[in-house]
Protein backbone atom coordinates (compact mmCIF):
# COMPACT_ATOMS: atom_id res chain seq x y z
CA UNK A 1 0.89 -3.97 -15.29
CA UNK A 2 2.49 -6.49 -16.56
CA UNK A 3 6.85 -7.01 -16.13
CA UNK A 4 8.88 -9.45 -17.45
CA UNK A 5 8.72 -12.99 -18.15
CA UNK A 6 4.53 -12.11 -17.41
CA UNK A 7 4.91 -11.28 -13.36
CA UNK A 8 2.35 -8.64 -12.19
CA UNK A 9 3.78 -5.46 -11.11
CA UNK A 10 1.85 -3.38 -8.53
CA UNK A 11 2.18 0.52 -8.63
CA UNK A 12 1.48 2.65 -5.57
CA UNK A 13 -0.08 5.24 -6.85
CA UNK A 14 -0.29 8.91 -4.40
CA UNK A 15 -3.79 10.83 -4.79
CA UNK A 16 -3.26 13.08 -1.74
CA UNK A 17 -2.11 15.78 -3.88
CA UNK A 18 -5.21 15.29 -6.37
CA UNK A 19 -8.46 13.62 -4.09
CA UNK A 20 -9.68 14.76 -1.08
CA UNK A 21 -12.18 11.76 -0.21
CA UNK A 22 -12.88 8.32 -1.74
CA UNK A 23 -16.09 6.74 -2.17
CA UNK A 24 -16.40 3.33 -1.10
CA UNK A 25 -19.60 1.33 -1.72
CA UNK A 26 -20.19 -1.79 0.15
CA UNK A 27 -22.44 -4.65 -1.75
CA UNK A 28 -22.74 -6.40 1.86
CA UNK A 29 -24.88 -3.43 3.17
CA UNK A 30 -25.71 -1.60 0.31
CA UNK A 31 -24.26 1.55 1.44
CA UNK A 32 -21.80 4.20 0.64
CA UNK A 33 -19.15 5.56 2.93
CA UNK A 34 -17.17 8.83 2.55
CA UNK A 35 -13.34 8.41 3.79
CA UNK A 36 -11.07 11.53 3.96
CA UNK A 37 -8.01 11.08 1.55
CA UNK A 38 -6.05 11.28 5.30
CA UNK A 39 -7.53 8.01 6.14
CA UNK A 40 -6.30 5.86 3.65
CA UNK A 41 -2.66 4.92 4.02
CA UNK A 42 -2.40 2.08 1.76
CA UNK A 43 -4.37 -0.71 0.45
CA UNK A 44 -4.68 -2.82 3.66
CA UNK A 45 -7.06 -0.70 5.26
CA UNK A 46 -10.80 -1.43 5.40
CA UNK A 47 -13.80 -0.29 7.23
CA UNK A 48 -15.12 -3.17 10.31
CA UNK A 49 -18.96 -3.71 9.92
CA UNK A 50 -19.24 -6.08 13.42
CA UNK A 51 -16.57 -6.21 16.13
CA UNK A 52 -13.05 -8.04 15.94
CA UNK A 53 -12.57 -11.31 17.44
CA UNK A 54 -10.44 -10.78 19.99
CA UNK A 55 -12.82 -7.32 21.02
CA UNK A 56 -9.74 -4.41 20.14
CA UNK A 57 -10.92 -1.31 19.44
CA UNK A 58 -7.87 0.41 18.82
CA UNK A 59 -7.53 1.49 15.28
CA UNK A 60 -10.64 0.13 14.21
CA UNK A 61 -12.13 2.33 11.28
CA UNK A 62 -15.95 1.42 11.85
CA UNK A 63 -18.00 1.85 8.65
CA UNK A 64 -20.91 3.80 10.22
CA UNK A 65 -18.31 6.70 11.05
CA UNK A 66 -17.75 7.16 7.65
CA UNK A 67 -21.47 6.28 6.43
CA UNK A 68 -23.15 8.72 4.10
């Protein structure tokens, strides 16, 4: 969307009441994964396909848990 003076507006947009799971297809492993609607929060979350740097496991969403 476009505001004034031509600065990009971003719209959060709330599917909870309309989806129940998204899709996501990965080019880097040419797969598709299945998230519940309840596992997406916002736009910062993503799926881990190899382990963090520092090792944390907590709240890591790993892609093969969600793998079709």
């Amino acid at each position: 969307m476009k505001g004034q003076k031509g600065r990009s507006e971003t719209k959060r947009m709330d599917h909870a009441d309309d989806v129940d799971y998204f899709a996501v297809y990965s080019p880097d492993t040419q797969k598709v994964h299945l998230l519940p609607i309840t596992h997406v929060k916002n736009t910062e979350n993503c799926l881990r396909l190899i382990p963090t740097g520092n090792n944390q496991e907590r709240h890591v969403r790993w892609a093969a848990d969600y793998e079709l």
